[in-house]
N, C-alpha and C. Protein backbone atom coordinates (compact mmCIF):
# COMPACT_ATOMS: atom_id res chain seq x y z
N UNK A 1 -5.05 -22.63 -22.58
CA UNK A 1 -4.27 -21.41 -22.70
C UNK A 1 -2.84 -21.70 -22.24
N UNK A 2 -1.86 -21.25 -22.85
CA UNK A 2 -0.53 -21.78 -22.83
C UNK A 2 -0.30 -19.89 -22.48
N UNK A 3 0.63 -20.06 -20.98
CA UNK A 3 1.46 -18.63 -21.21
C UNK A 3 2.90 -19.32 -21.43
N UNK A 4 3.51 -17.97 -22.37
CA UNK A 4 4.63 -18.01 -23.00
C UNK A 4 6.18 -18.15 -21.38
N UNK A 5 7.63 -19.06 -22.12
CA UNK A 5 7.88 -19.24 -21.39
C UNK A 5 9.11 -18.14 -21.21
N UNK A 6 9.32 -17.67 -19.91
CA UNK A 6 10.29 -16.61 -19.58
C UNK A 6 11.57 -17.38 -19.96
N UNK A 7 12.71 -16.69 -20.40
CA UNK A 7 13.75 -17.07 -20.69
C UNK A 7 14.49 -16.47 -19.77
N UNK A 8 14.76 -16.48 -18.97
CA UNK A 8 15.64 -15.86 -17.98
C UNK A 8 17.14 -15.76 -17.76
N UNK A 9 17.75 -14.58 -17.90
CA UNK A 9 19.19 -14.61 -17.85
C UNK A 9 19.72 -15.38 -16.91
N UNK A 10 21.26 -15.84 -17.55
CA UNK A 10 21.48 -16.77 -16.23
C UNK A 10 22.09 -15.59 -15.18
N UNK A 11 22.28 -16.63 -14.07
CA UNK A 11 22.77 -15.90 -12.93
C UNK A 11 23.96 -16.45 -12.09
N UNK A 12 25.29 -15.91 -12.06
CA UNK A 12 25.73 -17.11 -10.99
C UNK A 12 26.15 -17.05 -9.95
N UNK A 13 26.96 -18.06 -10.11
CA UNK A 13 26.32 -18.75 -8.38
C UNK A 13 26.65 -18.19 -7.48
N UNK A 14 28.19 -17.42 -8.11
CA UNK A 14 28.09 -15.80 -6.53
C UNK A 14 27.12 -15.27 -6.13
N UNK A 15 26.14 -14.79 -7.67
CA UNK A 15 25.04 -14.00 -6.86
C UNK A 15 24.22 -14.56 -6.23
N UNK A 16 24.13 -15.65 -7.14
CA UNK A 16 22.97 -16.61 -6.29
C UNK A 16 23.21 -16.28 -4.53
N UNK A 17 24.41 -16.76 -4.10
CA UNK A 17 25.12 -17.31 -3.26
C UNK A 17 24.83 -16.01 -1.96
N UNK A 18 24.78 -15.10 -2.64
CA UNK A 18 25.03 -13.38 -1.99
C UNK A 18 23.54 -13.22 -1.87
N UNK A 19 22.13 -13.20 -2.69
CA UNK A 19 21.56 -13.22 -2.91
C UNK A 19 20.47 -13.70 -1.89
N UNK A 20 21.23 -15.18 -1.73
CA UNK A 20 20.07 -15.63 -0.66
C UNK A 20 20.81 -15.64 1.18
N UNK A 21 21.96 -15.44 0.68
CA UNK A 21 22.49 -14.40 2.12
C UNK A 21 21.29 -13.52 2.58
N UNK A 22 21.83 -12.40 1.53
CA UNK A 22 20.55 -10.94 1.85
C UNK A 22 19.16 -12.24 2.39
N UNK A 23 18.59 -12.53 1.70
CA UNK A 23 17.20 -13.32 1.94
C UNK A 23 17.20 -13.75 3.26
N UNK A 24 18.14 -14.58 3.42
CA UNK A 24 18.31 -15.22 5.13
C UNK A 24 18.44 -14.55 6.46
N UNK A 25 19.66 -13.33 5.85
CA UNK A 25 19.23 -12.21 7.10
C UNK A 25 17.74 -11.47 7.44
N UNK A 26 17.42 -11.13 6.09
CA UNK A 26 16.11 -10.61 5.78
C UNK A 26 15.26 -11.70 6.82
N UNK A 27 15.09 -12.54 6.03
CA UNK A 27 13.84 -13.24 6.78
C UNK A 27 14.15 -13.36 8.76
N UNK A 28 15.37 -13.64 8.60
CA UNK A 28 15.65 -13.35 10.13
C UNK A 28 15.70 -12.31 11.41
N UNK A 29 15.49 -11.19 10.32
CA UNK A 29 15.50 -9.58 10.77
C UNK A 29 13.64 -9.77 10.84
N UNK A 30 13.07 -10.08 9.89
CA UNK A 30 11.57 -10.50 9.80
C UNK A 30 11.19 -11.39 10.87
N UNK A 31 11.35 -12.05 11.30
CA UNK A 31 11.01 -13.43 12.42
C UNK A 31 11.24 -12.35 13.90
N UNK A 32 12.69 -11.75 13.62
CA UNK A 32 12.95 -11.01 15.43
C UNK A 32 11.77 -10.12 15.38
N UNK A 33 11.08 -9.45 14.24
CA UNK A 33 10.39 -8.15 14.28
C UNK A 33 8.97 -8.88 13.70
N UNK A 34 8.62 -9.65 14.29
CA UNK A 34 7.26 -10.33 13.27
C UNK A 34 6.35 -9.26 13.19
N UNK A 35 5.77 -9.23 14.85
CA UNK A 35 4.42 -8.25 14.99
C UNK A 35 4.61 -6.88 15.29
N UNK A 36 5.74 -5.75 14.34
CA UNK A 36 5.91 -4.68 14.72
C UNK A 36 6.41 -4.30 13.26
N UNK A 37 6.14 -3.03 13.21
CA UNK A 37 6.55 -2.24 12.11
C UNK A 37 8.34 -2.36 11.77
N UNK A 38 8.41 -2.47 10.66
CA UNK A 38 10.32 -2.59 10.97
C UNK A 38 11.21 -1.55 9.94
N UNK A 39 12.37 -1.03 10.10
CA UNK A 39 12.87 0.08 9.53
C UNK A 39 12.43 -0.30 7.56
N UNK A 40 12.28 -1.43 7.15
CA UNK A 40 12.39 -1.73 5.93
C UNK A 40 10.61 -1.12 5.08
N UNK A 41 9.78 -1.09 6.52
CA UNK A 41 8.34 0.09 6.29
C UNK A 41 8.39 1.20 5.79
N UNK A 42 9.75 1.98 6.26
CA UNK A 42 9.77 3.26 5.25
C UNK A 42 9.63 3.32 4.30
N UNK A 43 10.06 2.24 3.42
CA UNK A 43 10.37 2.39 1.96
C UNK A 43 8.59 2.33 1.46
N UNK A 44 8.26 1.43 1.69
CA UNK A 44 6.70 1.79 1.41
C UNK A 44 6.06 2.65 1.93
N UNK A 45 6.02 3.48 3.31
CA UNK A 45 5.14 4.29 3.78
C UNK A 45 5.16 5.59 2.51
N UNK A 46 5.92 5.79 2.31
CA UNK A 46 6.06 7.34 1.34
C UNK A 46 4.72 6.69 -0.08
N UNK A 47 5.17 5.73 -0.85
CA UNK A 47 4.57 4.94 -1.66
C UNK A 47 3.03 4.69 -1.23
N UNK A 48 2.59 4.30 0.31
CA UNK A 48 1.65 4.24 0.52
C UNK A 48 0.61 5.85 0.88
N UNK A 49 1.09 6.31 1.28
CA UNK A 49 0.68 8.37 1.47
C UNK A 49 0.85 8.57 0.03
N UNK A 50 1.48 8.21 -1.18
CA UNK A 50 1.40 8.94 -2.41
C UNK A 50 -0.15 8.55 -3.00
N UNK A 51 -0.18 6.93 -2.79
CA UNK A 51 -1.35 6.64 -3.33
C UNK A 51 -2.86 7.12 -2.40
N UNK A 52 -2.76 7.47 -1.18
CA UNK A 52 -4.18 8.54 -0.85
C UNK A 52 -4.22 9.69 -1.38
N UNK A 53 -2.83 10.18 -2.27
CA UNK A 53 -3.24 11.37 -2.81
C UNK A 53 -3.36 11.00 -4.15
N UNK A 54 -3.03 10.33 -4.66
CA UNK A 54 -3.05 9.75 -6.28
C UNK A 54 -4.69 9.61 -6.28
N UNK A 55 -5.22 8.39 -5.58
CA UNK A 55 -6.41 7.73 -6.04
C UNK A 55 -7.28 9.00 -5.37
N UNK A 56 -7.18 9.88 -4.45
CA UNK A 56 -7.78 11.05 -3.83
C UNK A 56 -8.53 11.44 -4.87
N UNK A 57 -7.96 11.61 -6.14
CA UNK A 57 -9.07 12.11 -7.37
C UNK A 57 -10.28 12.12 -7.84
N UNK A 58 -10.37 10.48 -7.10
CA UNK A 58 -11.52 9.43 -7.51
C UNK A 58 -12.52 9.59 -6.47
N UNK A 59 -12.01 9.67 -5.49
CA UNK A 59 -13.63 10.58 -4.37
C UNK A 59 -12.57 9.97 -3.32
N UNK A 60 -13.55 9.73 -2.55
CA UNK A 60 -13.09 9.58 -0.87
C UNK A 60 -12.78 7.85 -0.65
N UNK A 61 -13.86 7.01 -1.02
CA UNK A 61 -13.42 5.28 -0.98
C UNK A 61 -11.91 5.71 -2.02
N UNK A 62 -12.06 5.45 -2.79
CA UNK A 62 -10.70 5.69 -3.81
C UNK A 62 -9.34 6.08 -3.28
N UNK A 63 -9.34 6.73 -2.38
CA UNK A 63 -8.47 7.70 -1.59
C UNK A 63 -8.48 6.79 -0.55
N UNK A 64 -9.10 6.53 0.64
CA UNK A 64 -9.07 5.31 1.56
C UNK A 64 -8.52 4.20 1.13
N UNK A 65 -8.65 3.49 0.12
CA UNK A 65 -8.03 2.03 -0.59
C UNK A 65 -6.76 2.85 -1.29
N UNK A 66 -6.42 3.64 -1.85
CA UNK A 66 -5.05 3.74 -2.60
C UNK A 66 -4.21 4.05 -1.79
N UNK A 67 -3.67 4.20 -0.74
CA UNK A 67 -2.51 3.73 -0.13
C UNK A 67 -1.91 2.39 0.05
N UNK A 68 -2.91 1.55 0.20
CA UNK A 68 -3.01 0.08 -0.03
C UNK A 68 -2.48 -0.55 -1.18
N UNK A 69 -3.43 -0.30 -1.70
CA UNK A 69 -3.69 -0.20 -3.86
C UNK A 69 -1.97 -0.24 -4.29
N UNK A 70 -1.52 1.62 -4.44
CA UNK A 70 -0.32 1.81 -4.85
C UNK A 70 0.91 0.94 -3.89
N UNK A 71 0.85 0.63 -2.98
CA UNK A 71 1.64 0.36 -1.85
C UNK A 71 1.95 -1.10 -2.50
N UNK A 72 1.27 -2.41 -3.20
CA UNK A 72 1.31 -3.13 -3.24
C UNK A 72 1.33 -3.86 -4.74
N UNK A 73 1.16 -2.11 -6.07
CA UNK A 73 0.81 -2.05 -6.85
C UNK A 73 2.28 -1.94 -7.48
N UNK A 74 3.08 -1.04 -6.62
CA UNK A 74 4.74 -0.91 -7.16
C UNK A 74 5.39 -1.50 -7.08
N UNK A 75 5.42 -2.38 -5.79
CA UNK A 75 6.50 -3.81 -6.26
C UNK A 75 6.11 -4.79 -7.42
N UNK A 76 4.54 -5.05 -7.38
CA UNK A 76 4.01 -6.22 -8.07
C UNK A 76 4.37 -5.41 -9.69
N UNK A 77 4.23 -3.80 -9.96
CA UNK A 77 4.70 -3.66 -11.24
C UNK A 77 6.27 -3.69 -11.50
N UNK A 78 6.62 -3.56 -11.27
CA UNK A 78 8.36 -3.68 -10.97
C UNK A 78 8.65 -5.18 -11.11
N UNK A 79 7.86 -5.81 -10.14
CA UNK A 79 8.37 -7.44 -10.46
C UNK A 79 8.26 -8.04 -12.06
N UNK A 80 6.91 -7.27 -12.69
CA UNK A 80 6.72 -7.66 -13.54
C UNK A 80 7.56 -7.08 -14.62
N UNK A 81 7.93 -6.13 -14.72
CA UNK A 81 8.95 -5.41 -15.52
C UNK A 81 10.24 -6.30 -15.82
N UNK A 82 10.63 -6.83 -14.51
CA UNK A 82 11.91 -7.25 -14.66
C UNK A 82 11.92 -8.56 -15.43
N UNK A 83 10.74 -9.35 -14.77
CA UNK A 83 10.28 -10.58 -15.64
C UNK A 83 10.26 -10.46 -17.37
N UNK A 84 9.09 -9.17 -17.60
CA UNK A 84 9.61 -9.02 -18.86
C UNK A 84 11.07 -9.25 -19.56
N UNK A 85 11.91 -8.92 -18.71
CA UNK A 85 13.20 -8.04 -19.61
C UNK A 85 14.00 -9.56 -18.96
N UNK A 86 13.34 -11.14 -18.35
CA UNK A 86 14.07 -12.23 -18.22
C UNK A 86 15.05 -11.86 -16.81
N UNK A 87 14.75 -10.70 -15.97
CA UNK A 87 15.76 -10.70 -14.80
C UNK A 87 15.61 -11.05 -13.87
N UNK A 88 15.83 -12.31 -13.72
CA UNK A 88 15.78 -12.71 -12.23
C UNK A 88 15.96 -12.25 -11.02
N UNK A 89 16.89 -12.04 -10.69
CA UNK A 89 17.21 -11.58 -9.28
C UNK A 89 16.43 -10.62 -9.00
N UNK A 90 16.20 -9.17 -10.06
CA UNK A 90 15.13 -8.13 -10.17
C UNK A 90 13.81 -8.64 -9.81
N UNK A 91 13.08 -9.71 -10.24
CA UNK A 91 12.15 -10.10 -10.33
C UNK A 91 11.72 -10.72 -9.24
N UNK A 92 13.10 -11.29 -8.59
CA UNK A 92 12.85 -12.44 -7.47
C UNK A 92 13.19 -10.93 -5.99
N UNK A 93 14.03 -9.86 -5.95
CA UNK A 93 13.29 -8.78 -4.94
C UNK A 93 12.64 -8.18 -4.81
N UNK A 94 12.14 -7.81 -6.45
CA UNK A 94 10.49 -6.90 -6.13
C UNK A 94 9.88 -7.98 -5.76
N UNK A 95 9.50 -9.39 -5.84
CA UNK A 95 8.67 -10.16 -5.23
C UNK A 95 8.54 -10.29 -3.96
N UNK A 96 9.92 -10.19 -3.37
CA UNK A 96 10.24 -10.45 -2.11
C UNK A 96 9.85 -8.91 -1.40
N UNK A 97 9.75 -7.90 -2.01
CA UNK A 97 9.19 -6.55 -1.90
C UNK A 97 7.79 -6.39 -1.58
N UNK A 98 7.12 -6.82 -2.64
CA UNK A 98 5.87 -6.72 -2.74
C UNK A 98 4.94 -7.57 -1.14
N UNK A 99 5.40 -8.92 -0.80
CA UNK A 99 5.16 -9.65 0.19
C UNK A 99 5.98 -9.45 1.39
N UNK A 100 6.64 -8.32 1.21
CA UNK A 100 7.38 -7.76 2.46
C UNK A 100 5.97 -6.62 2.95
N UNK A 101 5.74 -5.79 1.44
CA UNK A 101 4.87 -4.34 1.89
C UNK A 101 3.71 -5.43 2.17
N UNK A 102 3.07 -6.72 1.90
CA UNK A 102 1.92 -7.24 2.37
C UNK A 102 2.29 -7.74 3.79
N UNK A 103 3.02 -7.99 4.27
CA UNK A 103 3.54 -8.27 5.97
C UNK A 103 2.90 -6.99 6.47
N UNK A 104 3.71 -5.94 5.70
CA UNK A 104 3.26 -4.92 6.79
C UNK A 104 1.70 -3.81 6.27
N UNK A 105 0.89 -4.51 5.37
CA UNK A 105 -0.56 -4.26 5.45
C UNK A 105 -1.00 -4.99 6.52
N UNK A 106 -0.48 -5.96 6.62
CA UNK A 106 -1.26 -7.71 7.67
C UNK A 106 -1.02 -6.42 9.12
N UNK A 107 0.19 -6.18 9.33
CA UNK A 107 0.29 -5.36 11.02
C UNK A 107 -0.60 -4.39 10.82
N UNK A 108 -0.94 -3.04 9.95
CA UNK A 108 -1.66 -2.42 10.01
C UNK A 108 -3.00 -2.69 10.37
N UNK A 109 -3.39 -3.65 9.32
CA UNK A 109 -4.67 -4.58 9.29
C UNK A 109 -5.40 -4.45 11.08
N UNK A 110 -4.17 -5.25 11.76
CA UNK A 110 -4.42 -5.91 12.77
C UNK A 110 -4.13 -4.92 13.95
N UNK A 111 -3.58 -4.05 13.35
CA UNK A 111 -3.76 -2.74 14.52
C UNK A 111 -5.01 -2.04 14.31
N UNK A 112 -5.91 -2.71 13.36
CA UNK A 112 -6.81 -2.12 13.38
C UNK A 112 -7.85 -1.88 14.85
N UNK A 113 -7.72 -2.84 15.60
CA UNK A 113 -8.52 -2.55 16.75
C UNK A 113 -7.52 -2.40 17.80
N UNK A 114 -6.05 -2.24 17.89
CA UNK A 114 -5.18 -2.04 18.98
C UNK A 114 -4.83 -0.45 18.94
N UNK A 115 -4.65 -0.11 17.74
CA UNK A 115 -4.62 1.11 17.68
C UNK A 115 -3.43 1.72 18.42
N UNK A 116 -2.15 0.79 17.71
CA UNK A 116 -1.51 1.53 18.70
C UNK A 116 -0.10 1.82 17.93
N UNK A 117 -0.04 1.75 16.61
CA UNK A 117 0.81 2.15 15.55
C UNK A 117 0.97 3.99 15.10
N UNK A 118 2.37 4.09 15.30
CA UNK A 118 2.00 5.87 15.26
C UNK A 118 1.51 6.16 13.49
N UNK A 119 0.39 7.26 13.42
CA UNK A 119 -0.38 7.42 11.93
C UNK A 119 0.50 8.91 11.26
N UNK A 120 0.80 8.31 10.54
CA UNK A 120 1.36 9.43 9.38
C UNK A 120 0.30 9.73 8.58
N UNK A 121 0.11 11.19 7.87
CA UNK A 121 -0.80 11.47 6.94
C UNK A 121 -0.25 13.10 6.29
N UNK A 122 -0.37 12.87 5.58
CA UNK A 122 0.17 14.14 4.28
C UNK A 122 -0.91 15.09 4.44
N UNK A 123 -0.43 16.59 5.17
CA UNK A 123 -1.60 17.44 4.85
C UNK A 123 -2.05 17.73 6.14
N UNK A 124 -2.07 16.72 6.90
CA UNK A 124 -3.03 17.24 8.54
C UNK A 124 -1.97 16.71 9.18
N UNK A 125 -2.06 16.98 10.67
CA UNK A 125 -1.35 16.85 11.60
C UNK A 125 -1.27 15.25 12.49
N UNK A 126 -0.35 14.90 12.66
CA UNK A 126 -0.85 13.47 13.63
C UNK A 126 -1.62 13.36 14.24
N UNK A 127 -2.37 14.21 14.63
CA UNK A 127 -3.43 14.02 15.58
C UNK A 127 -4.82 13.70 14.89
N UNK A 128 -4.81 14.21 13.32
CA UNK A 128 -5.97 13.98 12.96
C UNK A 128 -5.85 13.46 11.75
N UNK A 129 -5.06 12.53 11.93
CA UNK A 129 -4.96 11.04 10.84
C UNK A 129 -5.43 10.05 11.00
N UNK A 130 -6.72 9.39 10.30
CA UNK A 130 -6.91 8.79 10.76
C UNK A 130 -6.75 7.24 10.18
N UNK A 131 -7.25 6.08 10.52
CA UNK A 131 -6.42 4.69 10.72
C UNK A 131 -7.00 4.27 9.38
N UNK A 132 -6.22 3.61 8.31
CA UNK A 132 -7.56 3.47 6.80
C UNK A 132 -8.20 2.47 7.34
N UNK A 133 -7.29 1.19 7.94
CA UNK A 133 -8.39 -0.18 8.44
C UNK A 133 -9.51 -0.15 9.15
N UNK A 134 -8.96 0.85 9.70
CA UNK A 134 -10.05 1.10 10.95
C UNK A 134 -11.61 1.16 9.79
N UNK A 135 -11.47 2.09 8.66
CA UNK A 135 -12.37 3.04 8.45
C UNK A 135 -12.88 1.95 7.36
N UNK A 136 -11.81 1.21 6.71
CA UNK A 136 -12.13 -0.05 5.49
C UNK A 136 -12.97 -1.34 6.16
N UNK A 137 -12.46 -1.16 7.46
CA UNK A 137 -12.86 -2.51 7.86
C UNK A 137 -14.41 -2.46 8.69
N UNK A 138 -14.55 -1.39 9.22
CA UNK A 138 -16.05 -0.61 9.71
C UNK A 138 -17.08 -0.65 8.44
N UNK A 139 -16.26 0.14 7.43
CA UNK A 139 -17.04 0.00 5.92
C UNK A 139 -17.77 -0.97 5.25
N UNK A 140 -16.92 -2.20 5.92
CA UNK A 140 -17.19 -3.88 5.50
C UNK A 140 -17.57 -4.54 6.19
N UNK A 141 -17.92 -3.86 7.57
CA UNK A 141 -18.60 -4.89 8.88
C UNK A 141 -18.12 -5.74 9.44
N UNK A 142 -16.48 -5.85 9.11
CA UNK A 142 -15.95 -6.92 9.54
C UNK A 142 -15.16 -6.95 10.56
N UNK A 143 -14.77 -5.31 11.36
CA UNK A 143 -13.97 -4.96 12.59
C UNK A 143 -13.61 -5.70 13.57
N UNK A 144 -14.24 -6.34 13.49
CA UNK A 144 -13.93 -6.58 14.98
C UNK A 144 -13.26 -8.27 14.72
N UNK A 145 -12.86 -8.44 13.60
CA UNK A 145 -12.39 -9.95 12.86
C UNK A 145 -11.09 -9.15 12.37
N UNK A 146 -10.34 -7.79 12.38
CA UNK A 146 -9.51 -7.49 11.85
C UNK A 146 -8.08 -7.66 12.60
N UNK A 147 -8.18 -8.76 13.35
CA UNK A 147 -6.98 -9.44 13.52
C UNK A 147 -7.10 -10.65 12.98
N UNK A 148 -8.02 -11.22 12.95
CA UNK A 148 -8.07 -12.53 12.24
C UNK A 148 -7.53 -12.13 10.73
N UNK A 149 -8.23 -11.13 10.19
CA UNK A 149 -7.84 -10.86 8.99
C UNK A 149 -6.39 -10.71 8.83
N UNK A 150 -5.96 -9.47 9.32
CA UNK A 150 -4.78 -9.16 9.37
C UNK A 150 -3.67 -10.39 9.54
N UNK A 151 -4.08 -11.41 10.55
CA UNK A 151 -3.21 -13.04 10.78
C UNK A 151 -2.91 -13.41 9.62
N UNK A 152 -4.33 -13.63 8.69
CA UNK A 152 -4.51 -14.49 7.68
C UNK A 152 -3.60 -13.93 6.29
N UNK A 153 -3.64 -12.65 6.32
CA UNK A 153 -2.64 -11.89 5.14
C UNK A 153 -1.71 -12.57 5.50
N UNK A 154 -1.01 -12.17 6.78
CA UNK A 154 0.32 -12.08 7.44
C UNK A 154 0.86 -13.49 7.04
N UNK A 155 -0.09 -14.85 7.00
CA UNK A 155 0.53 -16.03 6.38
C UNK A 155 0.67 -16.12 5.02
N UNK A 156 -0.18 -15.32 4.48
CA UNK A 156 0.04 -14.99 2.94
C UNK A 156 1.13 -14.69 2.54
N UNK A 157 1.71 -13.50 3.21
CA UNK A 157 3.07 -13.01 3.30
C UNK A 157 4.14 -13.83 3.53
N UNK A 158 4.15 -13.89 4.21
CA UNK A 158 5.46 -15.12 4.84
C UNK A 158 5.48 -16.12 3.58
N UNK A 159 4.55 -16.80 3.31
CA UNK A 159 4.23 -17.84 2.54
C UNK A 159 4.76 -17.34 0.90
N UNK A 160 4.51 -15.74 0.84
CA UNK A 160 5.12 -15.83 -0.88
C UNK A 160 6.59 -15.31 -0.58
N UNK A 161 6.74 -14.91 0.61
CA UNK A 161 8.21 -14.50 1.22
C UNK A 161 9.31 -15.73 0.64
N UNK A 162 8.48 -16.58 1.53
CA UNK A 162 9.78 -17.70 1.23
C UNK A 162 9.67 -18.92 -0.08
N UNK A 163 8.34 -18.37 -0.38
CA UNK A 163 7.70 -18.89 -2.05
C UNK A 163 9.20 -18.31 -3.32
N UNK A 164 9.00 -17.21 -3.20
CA UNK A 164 9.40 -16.10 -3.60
C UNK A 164 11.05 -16.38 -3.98
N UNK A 165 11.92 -16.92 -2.91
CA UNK A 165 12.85 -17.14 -2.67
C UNK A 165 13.12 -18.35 -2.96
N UNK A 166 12.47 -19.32 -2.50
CA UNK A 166 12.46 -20.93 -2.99
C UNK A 166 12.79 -20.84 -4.73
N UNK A 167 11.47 -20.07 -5.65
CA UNK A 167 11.24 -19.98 -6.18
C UNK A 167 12.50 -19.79 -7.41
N UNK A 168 13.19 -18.49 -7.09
CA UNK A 168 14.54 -17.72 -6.99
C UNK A 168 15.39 -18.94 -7.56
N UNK A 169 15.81 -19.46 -6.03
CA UNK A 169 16.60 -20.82 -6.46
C UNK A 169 16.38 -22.07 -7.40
N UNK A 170 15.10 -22.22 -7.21
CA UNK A 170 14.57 -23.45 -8.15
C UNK A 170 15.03 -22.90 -9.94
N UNK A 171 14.74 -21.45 -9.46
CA UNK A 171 15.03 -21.02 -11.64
C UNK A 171 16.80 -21.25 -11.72
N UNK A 172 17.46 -20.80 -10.76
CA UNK A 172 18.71 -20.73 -11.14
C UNK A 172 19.19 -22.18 -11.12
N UNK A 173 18.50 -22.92 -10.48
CA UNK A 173 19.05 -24.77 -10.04
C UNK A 173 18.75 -25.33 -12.00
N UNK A 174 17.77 -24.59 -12.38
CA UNK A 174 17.32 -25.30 -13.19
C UNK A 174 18.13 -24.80 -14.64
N UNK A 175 18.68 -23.76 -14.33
CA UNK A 175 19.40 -23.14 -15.28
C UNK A 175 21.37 -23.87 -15.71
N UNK A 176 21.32 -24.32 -14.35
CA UNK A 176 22.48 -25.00 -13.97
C UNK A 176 22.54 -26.56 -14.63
N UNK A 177 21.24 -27.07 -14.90
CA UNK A 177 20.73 -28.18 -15.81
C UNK A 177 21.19 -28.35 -17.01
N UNK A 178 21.93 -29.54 -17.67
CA UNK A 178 22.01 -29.55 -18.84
C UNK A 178 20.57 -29.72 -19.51
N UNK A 179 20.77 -29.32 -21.07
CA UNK A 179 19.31 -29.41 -21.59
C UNK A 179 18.80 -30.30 -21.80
């Protein structure tokens, strides 16, 4: 099976240049804030509360997993959009998006038994929101491993973080190539 090859607009080297600026602070704002929620969570928390009410339709598991689901479902469609349409840079921050919102599933994950992340929830009050890992990871018998788990995302993350970005550069290095 042969997939077809992206043709990708070029890009230059200002943006490039600006581009992996943003990336470097980023990842460095990421490293000071490893194991804590960081202002760049907002942007997914709304995204993640839409999808317990989106998948809510589907019963109660459905509703437990779609905050997750959608949360991780909108960058990865977005990335792919842009890919379609050959845009790099588009393609190369929803990526860097998507493995940003998986950093911060990995902290949730792993607050699963610390319990000490404040809980937002649409509809009821803070007090009676309750934790999805907590309730996913009880579901699956695996609780009491949900820092291990949560670790193991968290290298996932990092890993397509700077995949992601490597990645970025390698298309534009290669674009810079005579044919």
């Amino acid at each position: 099976m042969h997939l077809p090859e992206i043709q990708w607009k070029p890009v230059s080297r200002m943006a490039v240049v600006l581009w992996l600026g943003f990336y470097a602070l980023l990842l460095l704002y990421l490293a000071g804030h490893f194991s804590e929620p960081t202002l760049l969570d907002n942007v997914h928390l709304p995204i993640h509360e839409g999808g317990h009410l989106l998948f809510g339709w589907l019963g109660e598991k459905p509703m437990l997993w779609g905050g997750t689901i959608l949360q991780l479902l909108v960058p990865a469609l977005l990335a792919g959009s842009f890919a379609v349409r050959g845009d790099l840079a588009g393609t190369t921050f929803c990526s860097v998006g998507f493995f940003h919102s998986l950093n911060g599933v990995a902290t949730y994950m792993i607050d699963a038994l610390k319990r000490e992340l404040p809980l937002v929830t649409v509809g009821a009050s803070a007090d009676e929101a309750e934790h999805d890992w907590v309730r996913i990871f009880s579901d699956l018998g695996v609780l009491p491993h949900a820092i291990q788990i949560g670790n193991f995302v968290r290298v996932l993350a990092w890993c397509g973080l700077l995949g992601s970005i490597i990645w970025f550069y390698w298309q534009y290095h290669k674009q810079q190539q005579p044919n």
